[in-house]
Protein backbone atom coordinates (compact mmCIF):
# COMPACT_ATOMS: atom_id res chain seq x y z
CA UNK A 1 -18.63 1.82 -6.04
CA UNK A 2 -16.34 4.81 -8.13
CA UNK A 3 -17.83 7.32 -9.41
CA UNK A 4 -16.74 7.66 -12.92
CA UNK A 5 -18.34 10.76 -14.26
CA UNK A 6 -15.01 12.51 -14.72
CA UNK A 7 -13.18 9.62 -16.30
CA UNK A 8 -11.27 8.27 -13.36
CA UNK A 9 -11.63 5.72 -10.97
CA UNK A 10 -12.56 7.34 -7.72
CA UNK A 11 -13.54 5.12 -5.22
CA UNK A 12 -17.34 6.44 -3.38
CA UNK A 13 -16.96 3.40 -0.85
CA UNK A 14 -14.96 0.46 0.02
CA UNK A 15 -15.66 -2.14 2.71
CA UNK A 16 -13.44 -5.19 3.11
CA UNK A 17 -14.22 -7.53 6.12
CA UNK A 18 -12.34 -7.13 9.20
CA UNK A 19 -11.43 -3.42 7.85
CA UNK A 20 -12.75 0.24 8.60
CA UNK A 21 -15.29 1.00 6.06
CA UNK A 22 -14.38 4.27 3.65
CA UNK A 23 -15.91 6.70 2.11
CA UNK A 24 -15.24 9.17 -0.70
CA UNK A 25 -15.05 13.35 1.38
CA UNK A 26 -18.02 14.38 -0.98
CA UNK A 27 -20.04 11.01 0.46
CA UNK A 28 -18.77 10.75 4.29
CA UNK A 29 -22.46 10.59 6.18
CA UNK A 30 -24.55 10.08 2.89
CA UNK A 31 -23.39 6.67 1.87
CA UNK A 32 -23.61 2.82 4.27
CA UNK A 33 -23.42 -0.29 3.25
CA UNK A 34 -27.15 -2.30 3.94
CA UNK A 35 -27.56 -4.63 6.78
CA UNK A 36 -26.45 -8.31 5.61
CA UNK A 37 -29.20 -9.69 6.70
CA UNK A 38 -31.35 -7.70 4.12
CA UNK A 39 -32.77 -9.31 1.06
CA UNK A 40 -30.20 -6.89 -1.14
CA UNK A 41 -26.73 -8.75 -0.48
CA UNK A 42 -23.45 -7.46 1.53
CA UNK A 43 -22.45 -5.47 -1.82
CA UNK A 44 -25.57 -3.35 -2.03
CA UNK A 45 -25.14 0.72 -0.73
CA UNK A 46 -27.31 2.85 0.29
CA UNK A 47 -27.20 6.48 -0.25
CA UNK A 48 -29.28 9.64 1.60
CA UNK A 49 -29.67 13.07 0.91
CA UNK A 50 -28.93 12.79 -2.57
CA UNK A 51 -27.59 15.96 -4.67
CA UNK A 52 -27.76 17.39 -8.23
CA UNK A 53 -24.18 16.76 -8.54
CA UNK A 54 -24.61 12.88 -7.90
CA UNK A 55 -26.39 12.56 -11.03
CA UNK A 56 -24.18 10.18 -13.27
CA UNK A 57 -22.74 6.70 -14.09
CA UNK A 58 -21.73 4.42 -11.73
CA UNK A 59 -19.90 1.14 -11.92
CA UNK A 60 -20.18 -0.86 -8.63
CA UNK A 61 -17.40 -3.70 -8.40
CA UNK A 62 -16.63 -6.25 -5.97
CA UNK A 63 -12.61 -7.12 -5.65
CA UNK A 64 -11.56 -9.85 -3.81
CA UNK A 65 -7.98 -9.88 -2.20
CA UNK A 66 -5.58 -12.59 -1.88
CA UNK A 67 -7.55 -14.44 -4.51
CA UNK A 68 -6.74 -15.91 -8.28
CA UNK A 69 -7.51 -15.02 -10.94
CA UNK A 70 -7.92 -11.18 -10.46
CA UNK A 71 -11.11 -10.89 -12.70
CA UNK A 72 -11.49 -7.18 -14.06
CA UNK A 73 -14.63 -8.01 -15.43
CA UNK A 74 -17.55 -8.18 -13.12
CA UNK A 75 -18.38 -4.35 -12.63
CA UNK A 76 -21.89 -3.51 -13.35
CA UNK A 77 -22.86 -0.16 -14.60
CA UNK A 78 -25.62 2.04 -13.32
CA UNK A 79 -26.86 5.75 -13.85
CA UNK A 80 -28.25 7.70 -11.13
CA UNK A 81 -30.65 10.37 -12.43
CA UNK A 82 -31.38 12.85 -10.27
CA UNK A 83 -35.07 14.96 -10.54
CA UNK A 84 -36.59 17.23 -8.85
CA UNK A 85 -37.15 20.66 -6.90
CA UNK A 86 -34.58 19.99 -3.56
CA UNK A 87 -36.57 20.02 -0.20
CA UNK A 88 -36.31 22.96 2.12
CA UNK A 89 -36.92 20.97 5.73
């Protein structure tokens, strides 16, 4: 899923199977993939503790290696609005 509030393509987390998971500095501990078994898919994220500063457009994208045609197309855009007082726990 990159984050692409500055203009570039910066990568927030990448799984490929057989392969270490990784995650964007800013989103190491905050950001895991679902369980599979769940009802959301193996391309669905979740993310915790969320912060002002992830407030903005998102474009989550699922690549598949070693495979024709290389499709570009099937990102889908989201935006993460972020509200609130943060809490003091």
């Amino acid at each position: 899923m990159p984050d692409l509030r500055q203009g570039e393509d910066i990568p927030v987390y990448i799984w490929y199977e057989n392969y270490p998971t990784h995650a964007a500095e800013e989103y190491k501990g905050r950001v895991s993939g679902v369980n599979p078994e769940s009802s959301y898919g193996q391309a669905s994220l979740n993310l915790t503790n969320i912060r002002e500063t992830d407030q903005g457009w998102y474009e989550c994208k699922v690549v598949f290696l070693n495979r024709a045609p290389n499709q570009n197309k099937n990102g889908t855009w989201f935006h993460l609005d972020v509200h609130g007082e943060p809490l003091n726990i």
